[in-house]
N, C-alpha and C. Protein backbone atom coordinates (compact mmCIF):
# COMPACT_ATOMS: atom_id res chain seq x y z
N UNK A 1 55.09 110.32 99.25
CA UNK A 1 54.33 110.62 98.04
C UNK A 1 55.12 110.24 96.81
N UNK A 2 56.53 110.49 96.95
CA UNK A 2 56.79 110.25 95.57
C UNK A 2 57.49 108.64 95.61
N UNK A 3 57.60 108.22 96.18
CA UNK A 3 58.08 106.46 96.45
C UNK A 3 56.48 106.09 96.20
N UNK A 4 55.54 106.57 96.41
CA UNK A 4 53.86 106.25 95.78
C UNK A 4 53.96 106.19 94.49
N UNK A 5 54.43 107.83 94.10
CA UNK A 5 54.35 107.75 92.58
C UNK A 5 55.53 106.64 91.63
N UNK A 6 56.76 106.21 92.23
CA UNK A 6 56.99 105.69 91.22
C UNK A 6 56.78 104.08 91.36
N UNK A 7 55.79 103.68 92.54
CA UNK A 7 55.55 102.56 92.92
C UNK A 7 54.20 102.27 91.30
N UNK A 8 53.75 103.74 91.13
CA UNK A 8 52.91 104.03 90.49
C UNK A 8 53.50 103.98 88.70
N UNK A 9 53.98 104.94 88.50
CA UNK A 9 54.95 105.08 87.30
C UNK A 9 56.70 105.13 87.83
N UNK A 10 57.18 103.96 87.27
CA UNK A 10 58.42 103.89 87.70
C UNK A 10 59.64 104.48 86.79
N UNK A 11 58.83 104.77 85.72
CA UNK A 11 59.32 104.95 84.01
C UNK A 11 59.15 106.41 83.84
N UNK A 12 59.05 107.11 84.91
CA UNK A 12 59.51 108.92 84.81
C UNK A 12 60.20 109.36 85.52
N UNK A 13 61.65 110.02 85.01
CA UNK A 13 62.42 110.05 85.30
C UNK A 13 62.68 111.25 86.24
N UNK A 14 61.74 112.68 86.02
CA UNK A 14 61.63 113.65 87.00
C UNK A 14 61.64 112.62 88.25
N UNK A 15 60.25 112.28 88.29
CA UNK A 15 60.14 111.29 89.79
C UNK A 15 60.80 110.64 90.31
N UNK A 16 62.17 109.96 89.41
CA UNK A 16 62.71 109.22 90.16
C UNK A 16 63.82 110.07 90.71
N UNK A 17 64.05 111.15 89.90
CA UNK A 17 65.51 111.94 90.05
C UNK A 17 65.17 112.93 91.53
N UNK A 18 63.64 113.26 91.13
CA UNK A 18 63.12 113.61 92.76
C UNK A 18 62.99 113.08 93.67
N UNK A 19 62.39 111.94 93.83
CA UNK A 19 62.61 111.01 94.68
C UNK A 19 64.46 110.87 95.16
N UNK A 20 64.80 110.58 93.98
CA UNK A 20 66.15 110.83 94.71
C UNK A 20 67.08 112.03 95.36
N UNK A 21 66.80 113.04 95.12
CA UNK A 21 66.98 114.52 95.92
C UNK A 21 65.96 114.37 97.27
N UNK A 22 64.87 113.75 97.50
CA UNK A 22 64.61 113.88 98.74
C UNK A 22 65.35 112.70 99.64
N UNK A 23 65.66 111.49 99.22
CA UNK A 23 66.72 110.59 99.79
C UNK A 23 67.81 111.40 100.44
N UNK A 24 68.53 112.30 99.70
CA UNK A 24 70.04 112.96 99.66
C UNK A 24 69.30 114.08 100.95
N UNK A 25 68.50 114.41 100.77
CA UNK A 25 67.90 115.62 101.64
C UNK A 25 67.86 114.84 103.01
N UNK A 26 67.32 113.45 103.30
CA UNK A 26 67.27 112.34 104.11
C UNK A 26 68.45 111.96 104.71
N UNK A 27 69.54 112.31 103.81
CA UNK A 27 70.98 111.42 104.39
C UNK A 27 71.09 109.89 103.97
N UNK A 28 70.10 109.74 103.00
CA UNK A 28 70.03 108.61 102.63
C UNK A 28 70.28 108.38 101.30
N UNK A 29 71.77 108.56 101.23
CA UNK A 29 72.84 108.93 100.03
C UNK A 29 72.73 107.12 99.05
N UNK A 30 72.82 106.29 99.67
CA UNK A 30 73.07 105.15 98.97
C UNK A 30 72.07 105.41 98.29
N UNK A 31 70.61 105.29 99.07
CA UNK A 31 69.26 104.78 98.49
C UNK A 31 69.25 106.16 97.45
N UNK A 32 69.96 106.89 97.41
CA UNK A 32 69.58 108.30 96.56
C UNK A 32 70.34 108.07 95.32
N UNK A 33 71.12 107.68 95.54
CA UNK A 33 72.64 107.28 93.96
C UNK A 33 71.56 106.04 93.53
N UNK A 34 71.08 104.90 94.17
CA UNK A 34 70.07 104.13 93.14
C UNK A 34 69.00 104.65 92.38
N UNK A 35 68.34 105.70 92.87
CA UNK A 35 67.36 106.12 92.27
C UNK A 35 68.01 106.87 91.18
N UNK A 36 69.38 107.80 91.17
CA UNK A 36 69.53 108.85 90.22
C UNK A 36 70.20 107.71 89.49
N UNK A 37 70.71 106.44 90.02
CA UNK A 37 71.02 105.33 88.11
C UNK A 37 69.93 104.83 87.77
N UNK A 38 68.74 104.79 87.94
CA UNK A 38 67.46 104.54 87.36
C UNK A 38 66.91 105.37 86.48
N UNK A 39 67.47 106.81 86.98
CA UNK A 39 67.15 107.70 86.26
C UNK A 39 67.57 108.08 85.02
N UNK A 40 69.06 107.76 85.11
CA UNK A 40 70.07 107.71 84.01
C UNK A 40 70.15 106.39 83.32
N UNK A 41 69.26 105.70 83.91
CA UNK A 41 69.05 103.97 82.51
C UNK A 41 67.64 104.71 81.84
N UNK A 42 66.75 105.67 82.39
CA UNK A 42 65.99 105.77 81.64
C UNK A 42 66.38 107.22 80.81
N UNK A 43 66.88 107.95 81.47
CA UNK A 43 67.75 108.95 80.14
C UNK A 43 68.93 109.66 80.80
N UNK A 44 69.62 109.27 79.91
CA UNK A 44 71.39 109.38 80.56
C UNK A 44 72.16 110.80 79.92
N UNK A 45 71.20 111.57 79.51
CA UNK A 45 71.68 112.62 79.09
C UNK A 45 71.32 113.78 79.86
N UNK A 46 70.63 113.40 80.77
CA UNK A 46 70.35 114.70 81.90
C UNK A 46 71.78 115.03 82.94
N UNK A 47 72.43 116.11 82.52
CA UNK A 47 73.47 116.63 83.44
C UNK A 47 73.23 116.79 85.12
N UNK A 48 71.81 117.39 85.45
CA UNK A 48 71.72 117.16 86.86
C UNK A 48 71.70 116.34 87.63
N UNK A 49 71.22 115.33 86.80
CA UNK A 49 71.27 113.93 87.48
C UNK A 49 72.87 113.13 88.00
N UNK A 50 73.45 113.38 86.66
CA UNK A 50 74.69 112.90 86.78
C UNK A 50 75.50 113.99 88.01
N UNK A 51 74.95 115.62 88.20
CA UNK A 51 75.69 115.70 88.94
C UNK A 51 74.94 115.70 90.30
N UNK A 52 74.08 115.28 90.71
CA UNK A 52 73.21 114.54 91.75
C UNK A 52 73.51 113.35 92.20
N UNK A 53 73.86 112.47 91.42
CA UNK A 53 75.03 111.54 91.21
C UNK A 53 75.99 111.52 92.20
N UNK A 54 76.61 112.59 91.52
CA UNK A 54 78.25 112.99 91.88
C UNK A 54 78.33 112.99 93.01
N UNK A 55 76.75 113.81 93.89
CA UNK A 55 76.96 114.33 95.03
C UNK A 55 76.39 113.30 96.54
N UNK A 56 75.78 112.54 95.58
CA UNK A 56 75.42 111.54 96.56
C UNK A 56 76.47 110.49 96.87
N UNK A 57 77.50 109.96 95.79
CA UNK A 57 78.46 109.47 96.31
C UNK A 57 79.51 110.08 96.76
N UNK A 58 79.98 111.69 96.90
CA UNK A 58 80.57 112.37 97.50
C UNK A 58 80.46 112.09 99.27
N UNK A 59 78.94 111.78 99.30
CA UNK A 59 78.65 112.15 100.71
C UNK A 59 79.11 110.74 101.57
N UNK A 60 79.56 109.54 100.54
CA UNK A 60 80.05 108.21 100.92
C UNK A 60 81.32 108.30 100.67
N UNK A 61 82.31 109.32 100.74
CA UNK A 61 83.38 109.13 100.30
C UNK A 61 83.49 108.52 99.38
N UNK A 62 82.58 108.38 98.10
CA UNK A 62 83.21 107.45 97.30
C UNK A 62 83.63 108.95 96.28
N UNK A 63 84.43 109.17 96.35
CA UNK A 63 85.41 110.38 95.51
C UNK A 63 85.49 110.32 94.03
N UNK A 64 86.11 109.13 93.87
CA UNK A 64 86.76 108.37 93.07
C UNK A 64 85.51 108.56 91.91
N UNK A 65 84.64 108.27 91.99
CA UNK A 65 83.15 107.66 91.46
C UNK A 65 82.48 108.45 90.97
N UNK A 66 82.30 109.68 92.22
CA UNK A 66 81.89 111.05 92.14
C UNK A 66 82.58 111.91 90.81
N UNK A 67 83.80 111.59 90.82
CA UNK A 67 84.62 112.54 89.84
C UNK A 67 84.15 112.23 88.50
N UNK A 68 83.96 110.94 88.42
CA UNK A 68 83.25 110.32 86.87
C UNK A 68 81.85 110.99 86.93
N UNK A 69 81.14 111.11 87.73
CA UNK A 69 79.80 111.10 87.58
C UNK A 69 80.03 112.99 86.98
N UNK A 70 80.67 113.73 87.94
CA UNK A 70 80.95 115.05 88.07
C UNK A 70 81.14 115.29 86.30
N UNK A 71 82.23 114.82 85.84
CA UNK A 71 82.55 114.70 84.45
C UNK A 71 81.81 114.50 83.26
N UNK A 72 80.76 113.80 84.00
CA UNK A 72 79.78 113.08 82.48
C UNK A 72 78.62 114.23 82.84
N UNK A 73 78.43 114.76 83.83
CA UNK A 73 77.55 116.00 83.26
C UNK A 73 77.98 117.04 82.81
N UNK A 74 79.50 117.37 83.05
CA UNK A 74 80.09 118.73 82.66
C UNK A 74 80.47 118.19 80.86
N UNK A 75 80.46 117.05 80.81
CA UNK A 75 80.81 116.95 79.27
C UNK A 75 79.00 116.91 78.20
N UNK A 76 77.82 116.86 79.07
CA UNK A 76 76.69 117.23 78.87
C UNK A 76 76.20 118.82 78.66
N UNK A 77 77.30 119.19 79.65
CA UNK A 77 76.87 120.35 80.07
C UNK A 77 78.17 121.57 80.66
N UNK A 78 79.14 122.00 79.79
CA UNK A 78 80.52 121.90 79.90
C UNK A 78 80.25 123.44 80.98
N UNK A 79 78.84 124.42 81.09
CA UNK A 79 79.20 125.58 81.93
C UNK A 79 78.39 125.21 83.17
N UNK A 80 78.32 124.15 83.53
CA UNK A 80 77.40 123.89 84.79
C UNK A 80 78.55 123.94 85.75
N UNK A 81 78.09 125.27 86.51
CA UNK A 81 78.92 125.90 87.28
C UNK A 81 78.79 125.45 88.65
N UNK A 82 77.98 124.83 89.29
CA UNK A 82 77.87 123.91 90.44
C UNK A 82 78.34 122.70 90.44
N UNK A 83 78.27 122.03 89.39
CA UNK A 83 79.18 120.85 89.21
C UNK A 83 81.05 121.04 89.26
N UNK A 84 80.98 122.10 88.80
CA UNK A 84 82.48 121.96 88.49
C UNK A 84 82.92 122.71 90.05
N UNK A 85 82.40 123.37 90.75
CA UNK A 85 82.66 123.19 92.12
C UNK A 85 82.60 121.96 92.41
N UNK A 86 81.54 121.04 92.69
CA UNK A 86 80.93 119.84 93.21
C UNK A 86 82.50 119.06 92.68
N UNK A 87 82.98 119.33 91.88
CA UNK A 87 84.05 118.18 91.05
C UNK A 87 85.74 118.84 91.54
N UNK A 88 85.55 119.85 91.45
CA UNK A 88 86.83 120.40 92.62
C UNK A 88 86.69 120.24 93.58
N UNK A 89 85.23 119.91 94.16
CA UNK A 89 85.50 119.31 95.91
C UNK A 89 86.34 117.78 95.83
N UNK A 90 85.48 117.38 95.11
CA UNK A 90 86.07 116.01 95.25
C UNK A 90 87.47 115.74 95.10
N UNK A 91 87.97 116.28 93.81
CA UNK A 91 89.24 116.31 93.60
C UNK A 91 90.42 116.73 94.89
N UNK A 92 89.79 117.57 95.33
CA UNK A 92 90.47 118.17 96.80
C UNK A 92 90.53 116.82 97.54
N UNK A 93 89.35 116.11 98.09
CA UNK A 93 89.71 115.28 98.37
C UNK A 93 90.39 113.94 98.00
N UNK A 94 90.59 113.92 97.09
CA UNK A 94 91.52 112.90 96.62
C UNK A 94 92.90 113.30 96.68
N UNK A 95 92.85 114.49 97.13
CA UNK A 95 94.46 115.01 97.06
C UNK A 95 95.05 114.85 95.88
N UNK A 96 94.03 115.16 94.44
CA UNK A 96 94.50 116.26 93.49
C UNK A 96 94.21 117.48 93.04
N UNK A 97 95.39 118.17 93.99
CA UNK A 97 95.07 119.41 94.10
C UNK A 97 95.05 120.25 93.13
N UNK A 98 96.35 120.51 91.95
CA UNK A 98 96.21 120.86 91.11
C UNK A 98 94.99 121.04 89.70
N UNK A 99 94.52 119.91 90.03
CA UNK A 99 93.41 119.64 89.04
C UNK A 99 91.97 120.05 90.06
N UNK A 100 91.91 120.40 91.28
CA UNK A 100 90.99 121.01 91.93
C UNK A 100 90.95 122.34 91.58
N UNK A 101 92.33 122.75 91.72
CA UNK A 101 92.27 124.11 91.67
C UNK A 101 92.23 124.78 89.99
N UNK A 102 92.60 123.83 89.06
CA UNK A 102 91.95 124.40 87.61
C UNK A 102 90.81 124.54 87.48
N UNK A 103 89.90 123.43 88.07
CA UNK A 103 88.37 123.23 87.84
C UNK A 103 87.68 124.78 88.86
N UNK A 104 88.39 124.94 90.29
CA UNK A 104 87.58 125.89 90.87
C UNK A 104 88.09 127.24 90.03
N UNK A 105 88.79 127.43 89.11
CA UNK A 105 89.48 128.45 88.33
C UNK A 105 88.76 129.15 87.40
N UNK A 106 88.21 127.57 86.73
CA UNK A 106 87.34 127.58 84.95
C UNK A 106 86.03 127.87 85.73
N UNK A 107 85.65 127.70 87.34
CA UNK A 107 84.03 128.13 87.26
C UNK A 107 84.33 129.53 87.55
N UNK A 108 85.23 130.13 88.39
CA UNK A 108 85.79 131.47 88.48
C UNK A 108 85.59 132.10 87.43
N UNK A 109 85.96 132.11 86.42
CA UNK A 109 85.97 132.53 84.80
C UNK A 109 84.55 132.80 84.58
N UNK A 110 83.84 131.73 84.74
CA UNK A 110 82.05 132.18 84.41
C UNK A 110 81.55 132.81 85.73
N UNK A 111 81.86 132.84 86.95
CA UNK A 111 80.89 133.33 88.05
C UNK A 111 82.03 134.04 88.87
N UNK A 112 82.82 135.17 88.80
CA UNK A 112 83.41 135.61 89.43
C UNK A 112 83.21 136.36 90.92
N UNK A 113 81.86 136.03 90.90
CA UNK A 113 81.37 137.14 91.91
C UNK A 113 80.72 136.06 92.72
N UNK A 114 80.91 134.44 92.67
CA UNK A 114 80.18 133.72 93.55
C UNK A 114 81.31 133.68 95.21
N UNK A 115 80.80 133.37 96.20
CA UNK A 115 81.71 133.51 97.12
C UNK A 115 81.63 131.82 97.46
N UNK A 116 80.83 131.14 97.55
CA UNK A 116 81.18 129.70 97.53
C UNK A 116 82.18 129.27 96.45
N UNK A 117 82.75 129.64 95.44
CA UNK A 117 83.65 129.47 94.73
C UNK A 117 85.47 130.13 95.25
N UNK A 118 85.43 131.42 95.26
CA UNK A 118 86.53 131.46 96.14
C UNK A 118 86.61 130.63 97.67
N UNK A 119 85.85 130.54 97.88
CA UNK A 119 85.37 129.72 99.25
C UNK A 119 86.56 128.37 98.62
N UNK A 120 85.79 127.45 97.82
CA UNK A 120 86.50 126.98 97.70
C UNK A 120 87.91 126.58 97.10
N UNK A 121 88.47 128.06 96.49
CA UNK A 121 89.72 127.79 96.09
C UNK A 121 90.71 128.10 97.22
N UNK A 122 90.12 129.40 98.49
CA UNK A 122 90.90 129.37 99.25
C UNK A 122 91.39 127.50 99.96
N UNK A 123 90.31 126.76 99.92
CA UNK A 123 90.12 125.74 100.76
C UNK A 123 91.46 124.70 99.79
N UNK A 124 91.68 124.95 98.74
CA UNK A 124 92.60 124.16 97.72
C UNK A 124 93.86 124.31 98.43
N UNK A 125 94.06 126.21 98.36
CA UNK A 125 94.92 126.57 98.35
C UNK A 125 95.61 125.93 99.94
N UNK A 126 94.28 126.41 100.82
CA UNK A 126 94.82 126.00 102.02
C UNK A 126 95.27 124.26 102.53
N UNK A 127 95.17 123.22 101.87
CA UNK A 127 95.04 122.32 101.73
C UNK A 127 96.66 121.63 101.04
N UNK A 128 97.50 122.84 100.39
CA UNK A 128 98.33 122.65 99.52
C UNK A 128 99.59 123.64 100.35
N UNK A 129 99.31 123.59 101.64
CA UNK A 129 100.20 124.84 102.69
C UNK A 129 99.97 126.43 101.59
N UNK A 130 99.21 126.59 100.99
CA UNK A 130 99.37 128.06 100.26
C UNK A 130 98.96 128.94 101.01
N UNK A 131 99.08 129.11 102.36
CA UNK A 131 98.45 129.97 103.09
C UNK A 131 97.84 131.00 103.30
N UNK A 132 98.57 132.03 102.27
CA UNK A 132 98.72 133.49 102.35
C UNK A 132 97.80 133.46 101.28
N UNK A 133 98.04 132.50 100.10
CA UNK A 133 97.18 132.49 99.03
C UNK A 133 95.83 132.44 99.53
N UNK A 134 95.41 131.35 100.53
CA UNK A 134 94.13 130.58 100.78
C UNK A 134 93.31 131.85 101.53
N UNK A 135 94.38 132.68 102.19
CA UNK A 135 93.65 133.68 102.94
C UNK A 135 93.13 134.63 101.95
N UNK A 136 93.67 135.35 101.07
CA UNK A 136 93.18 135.80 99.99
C UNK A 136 91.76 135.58 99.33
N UNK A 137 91.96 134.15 98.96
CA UNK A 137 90.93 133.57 98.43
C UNK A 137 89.03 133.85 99.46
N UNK A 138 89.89 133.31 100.64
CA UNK A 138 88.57 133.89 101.67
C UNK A 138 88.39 135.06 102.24
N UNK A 139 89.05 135.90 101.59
CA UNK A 139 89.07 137.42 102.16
C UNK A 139 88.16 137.77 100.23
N UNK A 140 88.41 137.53 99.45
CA UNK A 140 87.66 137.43 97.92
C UNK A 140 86.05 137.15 98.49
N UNK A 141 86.40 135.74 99.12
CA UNK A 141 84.70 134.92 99.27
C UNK A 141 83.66 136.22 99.83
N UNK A 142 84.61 137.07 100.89
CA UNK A 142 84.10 137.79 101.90
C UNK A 142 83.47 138.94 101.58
N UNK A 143 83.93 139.20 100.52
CA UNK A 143 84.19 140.71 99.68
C UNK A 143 82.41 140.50 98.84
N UNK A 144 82.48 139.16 98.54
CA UNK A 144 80.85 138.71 97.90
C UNK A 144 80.02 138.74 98.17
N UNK A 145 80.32 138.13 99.56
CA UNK A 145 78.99 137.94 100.51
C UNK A 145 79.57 137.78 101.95
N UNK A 146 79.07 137.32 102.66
CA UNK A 146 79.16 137.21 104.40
C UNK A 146 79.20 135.66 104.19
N UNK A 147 79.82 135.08 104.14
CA UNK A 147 79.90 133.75 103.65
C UNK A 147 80.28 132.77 104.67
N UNK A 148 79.45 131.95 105.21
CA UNK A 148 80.26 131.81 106.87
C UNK A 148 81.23 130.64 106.81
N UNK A 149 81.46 130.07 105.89
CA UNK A 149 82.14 128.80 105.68
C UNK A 149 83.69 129.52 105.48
N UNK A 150 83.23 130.35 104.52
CA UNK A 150 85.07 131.50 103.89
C UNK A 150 84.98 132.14 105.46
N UNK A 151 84.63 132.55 106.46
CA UNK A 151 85.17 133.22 107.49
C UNK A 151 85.20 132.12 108.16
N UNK A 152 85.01 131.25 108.52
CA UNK A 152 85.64 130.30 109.32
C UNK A 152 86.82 129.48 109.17
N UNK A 153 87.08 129.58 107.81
CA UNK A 153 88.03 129.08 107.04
C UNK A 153 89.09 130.10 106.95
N UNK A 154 88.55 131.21 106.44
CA UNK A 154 89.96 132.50 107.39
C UNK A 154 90.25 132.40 108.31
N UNK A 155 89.57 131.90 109.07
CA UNK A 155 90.42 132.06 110.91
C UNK A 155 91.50 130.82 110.68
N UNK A 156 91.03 129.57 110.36
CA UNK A 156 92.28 128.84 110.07
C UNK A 156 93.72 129.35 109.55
N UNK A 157 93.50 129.76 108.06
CA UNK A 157 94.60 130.29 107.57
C UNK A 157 95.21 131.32 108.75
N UNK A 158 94.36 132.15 109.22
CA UNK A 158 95.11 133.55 109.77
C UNK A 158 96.16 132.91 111.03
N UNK A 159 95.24 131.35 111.91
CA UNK A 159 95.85 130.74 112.89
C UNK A 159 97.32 130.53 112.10
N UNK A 160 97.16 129.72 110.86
CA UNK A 160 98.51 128.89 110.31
C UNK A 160 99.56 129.91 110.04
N UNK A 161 99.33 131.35 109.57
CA UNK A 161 100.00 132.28 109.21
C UNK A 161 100.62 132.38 110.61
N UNK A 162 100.32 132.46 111.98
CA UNK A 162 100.79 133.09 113.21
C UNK A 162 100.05 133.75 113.79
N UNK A 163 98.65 134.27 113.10
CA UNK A 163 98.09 135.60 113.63
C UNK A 163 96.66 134.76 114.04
N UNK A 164 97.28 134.13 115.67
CA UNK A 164 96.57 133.69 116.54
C UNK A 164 94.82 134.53 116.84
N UNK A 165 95.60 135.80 117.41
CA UNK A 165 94.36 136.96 117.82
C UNK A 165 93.49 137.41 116.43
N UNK A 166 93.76 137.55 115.66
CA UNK A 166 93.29 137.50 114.41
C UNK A 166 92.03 136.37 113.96
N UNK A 167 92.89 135.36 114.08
CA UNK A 167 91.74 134.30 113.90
C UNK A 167 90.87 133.78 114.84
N UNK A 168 91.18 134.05 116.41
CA UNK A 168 90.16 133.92 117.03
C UNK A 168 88.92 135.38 117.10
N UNK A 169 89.52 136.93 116.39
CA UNK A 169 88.53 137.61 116.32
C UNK A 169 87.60 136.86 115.47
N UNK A 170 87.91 136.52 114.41
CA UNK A 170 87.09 136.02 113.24
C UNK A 170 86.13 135.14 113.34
N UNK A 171 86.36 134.05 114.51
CA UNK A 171 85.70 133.54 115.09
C UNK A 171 84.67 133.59 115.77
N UNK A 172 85.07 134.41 116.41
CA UNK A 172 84.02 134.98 117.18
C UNK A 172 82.74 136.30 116.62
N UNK A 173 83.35 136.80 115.83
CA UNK A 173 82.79 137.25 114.40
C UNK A 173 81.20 136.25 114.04
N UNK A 174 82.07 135.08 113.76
CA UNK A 174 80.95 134.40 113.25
C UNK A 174 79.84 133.66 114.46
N UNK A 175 79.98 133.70 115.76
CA UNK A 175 79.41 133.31 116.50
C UNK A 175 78.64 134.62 116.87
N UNK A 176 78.92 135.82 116.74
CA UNK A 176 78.07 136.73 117.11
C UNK A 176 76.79 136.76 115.77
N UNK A 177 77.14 136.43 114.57
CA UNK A 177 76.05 136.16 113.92
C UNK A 177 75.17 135.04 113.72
N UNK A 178 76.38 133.47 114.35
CA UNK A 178 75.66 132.36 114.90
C UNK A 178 75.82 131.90 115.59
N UNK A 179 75.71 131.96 116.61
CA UNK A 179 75.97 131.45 118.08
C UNK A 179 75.81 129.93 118.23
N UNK A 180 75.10 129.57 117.31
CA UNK A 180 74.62 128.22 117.54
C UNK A 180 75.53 127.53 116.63
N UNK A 181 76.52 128.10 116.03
CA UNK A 181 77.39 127.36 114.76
C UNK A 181 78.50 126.30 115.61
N UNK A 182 78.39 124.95 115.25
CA UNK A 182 78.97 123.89 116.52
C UNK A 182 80.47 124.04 115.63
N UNK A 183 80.42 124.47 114.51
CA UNK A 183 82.32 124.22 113.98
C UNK A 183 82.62 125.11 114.21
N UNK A 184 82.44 126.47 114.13
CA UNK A 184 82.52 127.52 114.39
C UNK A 184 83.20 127.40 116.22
N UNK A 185 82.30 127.00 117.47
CA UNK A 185 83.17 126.45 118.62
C UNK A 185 84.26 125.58 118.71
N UNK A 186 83.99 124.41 117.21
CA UNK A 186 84.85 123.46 118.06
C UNK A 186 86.39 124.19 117.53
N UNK A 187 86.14 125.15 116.05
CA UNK A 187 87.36 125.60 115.79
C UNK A 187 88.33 126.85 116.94
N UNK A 188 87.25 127.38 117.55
CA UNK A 188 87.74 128.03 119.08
C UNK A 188 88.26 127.36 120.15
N UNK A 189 87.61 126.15 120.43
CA UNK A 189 87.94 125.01 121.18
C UNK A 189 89.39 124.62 120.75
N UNK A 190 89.55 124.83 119.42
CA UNK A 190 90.77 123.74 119.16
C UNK A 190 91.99 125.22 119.44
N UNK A 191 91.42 126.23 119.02
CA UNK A 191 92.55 128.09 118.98
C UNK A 191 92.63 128.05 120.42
N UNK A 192 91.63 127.94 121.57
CA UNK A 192 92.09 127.80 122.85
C UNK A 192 93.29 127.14 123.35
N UNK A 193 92.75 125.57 123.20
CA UNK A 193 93.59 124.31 123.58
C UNK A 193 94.95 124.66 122.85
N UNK A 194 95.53 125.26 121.96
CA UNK A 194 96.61 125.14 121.37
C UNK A 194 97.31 126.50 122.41
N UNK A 195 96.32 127.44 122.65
CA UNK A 195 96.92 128.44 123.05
C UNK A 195 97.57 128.48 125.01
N UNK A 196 96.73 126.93 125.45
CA UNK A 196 96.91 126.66 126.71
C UNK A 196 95.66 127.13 127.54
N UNK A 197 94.81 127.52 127.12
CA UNK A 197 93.59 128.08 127.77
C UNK A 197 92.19 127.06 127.83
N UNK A 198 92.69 125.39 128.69
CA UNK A 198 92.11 124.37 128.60
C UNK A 198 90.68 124.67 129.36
N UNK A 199 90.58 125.85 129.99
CA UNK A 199 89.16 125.84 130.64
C UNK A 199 88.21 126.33 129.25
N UNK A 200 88.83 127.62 128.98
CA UNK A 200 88.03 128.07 127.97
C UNK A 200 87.76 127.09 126.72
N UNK A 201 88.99 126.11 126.46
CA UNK A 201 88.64 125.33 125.32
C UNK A 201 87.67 124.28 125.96
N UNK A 202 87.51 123.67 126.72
CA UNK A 202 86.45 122.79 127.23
C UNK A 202 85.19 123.41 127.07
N UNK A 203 85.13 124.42 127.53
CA UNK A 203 83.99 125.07 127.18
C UNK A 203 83.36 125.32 126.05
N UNK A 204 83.90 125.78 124.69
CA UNK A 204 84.18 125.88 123.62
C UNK A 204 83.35 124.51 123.13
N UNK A 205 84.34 123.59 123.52
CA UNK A 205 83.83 122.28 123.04
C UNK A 205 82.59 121.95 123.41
N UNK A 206 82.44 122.12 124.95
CA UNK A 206 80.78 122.01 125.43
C UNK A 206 80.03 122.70 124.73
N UNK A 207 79.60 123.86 124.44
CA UNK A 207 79.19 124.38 123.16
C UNK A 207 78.96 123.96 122.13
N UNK A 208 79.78 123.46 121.33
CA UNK A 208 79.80 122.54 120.42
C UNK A 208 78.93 121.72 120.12
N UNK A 209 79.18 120.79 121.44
CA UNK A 209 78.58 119.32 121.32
C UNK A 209 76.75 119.60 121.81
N UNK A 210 76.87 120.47 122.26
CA UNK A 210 75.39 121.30 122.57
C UNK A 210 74.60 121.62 121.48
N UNK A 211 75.67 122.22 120.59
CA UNK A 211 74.30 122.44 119.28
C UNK A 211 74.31 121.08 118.18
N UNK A 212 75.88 120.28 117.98
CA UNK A 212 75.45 119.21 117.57
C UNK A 212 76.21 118.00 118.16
N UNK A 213 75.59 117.40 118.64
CA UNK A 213 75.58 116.08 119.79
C UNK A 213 76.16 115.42 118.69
């Protein structure tokens, strides 16, 4: 319907910026970053776009690209508090960490109570050996909400700290509320195999690859 409409009107920019959110919804990140620069030749002052942008070349590794795009809506739009996550992800991945972890800091400041935000500063921290820090951070996320990304991401830290049994409770934690969660196994799979318990980690893994092939 909406590749109709702008076959129809190509010169409105909702449509194209929608059209391009259902691309990204598709996995069809390239064809989605063309539509949101069509959108932005026809008005380049919309912040969502730019950080729609951001996120569609995020999903191509293009990092680098993303961080510009991330930037030109937060300088549109300096408290858009999803972007400046969206722009500390990236930064994380570029392995600048420091400047990840200011940006997940300054959205901290406006949304203290989001748990995808400590979510992701534990993920900085953990990323930068801060361990004890990173656990913190997802023990914060936890405190927000039930956040299943920050408890799966605690079991890591708690593994790296030493506290093996710890992080495989946590684990399993989150499989009793999703059983069907495939990272959630393969990260048991991997707490097994390290621990020498190659039947159970095979299994683990079979699991895994069961909910996503």
């Amino acid at each position: 319907v909406l590749e109709n409409a702008v076959r129809v009107n190509g010169r409105d920019p909702d449509t194209l910026n929608n059209l391009g959110l259902t691309l990204s919804g598709l996995n069809r990140y390239a064809d989605a970053a063309e539509r949101f620069l069509d959108t932005l030749t026809l008005d380049p002052r919309r912040p969502d776009t730019h950080n729609n942008l951001g996120n569609a070349l995020a999903a191509q590794d293009m990092h680098a690209d993303a961080v510009r795009s991330f930037r030109q809506a937060l300088s549109l739009n300096p408290g858009y508090i999803d972007c400046m996550r969206n722009l500390a992800g990236s930064l994380l991945e570029l392995g600048r960490l420091d400047e990840a972890l200011g940006m997940v800091d300054r959205a901290l400041e406006h949304a203290p109570s989001r748990a995808d935000l400590h979510n992701t500063r534990g993920e900085v921290l953990l990323r930068d050996a801060q361990q004890d820090d990173a656990k913190k951070s997802f023990e914060a996320s936890l405190r927000c909400e039930d956040f299943i990304p920050a408890r799966i991401n605690l079991s890591t830290a708690l593994k790296q700290l030493g506290k093996v049994g710890a992080a495989e409770s946590t684990l399993r934690e989150v499989l009793e509320k999703e059983p069907c969660n495939a990272e959630a196994w393969h990260h048991l799979g991997v707490l097994q195999e390290q621990a020498g318990d190659f039947e159970e980690a095979a299994d683990a893994f079979r699991q895994a690859l069961t909910h996503n092939p």
